[in-house]
C-alpha atoms as a PDB file:
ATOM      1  CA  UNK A   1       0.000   0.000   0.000  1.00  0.00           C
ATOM      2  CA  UNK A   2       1.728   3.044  -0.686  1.00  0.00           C
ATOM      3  CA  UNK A   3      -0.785   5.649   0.334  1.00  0.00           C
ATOM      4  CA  UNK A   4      -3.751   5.584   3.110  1.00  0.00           C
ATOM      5  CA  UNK A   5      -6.900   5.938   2.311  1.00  0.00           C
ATOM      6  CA  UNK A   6      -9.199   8.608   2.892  1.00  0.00           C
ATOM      7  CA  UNK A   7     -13.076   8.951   3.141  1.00  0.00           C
ATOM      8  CA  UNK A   8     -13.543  10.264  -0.433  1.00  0.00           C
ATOM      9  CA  UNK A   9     -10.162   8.970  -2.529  1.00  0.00           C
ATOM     10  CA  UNK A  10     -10.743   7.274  -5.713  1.00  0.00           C
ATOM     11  CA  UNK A  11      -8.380   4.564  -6.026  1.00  0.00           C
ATOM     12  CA  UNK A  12      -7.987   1.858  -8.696  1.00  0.00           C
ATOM     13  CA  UNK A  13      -7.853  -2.084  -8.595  1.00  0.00           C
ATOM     14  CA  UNK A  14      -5.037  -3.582 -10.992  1.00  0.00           C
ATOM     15  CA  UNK A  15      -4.834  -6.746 -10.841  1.00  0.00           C
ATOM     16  CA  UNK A  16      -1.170  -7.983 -12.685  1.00  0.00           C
ATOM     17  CA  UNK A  17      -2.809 -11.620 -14.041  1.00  0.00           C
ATOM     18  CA  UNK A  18      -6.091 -10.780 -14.916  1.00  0.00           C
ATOM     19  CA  UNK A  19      -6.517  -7.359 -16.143  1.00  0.00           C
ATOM     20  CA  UNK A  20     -10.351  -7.599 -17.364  1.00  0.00           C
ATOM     21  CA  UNK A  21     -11.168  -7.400 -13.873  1.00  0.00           C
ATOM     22  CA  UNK A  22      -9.405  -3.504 -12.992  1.00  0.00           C
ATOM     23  CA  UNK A  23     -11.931  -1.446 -11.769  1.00  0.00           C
ATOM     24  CA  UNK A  24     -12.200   1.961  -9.806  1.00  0.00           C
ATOM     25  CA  UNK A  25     -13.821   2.552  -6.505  1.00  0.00           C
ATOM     26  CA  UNK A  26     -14.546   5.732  -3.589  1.00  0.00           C
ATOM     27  CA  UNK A  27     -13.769   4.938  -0.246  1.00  0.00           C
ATOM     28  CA  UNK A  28     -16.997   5.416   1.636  1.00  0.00           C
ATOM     29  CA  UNK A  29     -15.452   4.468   5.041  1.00  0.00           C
ATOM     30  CA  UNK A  30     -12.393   2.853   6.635  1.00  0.00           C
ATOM     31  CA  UNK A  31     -13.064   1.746  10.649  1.00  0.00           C
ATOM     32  CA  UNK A  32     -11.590  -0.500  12.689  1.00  0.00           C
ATOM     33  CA  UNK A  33     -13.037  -3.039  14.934  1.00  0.00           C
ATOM     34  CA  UNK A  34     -11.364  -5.596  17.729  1.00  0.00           C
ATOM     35  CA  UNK A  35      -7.916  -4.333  16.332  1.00  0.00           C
ATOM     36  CA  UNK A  36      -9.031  -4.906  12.624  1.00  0.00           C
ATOM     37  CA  UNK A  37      -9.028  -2.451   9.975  1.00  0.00           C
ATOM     38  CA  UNK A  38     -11.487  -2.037   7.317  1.00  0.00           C
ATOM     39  CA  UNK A  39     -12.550  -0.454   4.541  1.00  0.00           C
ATOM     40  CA  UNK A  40     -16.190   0.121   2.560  1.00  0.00           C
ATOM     41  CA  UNK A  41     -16.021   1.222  -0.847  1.00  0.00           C
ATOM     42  CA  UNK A  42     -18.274   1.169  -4.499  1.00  0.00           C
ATOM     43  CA  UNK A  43     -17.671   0.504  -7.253  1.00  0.00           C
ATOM     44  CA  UNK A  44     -17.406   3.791  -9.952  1.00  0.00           C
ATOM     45  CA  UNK A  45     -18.418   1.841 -13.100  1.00  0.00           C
ATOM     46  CA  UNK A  46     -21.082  -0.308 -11.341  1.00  0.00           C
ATOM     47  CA  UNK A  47     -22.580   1.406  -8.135  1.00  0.00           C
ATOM     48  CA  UNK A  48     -21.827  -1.830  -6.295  1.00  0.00           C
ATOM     49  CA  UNK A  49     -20.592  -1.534  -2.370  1.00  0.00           C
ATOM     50  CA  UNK A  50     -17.908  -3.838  -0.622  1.00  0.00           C
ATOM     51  CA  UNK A  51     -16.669  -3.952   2.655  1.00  0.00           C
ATOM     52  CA  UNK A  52     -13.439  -5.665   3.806  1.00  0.00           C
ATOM     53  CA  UNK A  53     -10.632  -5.903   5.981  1.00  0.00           C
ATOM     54  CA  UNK A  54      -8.303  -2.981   4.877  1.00  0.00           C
ATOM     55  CA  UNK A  55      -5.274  -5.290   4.186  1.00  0.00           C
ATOM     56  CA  UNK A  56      -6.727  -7.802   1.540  1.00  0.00           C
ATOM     57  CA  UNK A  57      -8.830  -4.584  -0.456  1.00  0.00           C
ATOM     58  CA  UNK A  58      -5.439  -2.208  -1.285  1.00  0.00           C
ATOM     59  CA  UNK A  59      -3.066  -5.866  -1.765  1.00  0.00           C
ATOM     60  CA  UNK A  60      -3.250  -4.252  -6.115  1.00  0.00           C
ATOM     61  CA  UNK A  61      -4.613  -0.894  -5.423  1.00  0.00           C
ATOM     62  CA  UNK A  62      -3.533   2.184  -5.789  1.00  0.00           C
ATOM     63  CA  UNK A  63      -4.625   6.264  -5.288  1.00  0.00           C
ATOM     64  CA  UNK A  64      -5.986   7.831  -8.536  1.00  0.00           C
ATOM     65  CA  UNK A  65      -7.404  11.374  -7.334  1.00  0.00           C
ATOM     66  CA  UNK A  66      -9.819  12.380  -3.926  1.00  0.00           C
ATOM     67  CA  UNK A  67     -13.140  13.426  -4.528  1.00  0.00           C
ATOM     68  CA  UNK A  68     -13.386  17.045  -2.328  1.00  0.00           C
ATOM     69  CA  UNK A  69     -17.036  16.607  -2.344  1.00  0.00           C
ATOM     70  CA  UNK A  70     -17.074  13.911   0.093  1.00  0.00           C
ATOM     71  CA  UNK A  71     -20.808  13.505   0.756  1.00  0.00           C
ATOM     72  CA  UNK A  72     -20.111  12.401   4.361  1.00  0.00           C
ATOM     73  CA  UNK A  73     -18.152  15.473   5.206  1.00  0.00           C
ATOM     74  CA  UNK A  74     -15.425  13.697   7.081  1.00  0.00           C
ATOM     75  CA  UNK A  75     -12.189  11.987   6.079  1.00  0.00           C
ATOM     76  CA  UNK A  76      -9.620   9.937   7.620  1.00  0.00           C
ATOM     77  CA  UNK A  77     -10.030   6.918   9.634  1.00  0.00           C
ATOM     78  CA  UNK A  78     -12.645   6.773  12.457  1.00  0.00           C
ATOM     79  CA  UNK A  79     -12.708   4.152  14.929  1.00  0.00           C
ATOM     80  CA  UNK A  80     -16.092   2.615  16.290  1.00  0.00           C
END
């Protein structure tokens, strides 16, 4: 990971062996819980949402741009 992510980034999946499945998603919210970090994102091409543990969603992705207009308002990481 060579970047953190923040309520708002856009960041891009690129996966080295199987290219047809690159995709670009917002981060919608990164928490952690018991000691575990996670992330929720969706998808920019298909609206979908995914959450999952922070280390397994950046393992091929990387920061493309930040959306300022965040519609949450907050950014960072925010613990629960």
């Amino acid at each position: 990971m060579t970047a953190y992510p923040r309520i708002g980034s856009v960041w891009a999946f690129r996966y080295p062996d199987a290219p047809q499945h690159d995709h670009e998603f917002r981060v919608t919210g990164v928490f952690t819980k018991d000691g575990v970090a996670y992330i929720e994102s969706e998808r920019l091409d298909s609206g979908a949402l995914h959450r999952g543990r922070l280390d397994n969603s950046l393992d091929h992705a990387e920061p493309v741009g930040t959306d300022q207009a965040c519609p949450t308002g907050r950014s960072g990481m925010h613990h629960d």
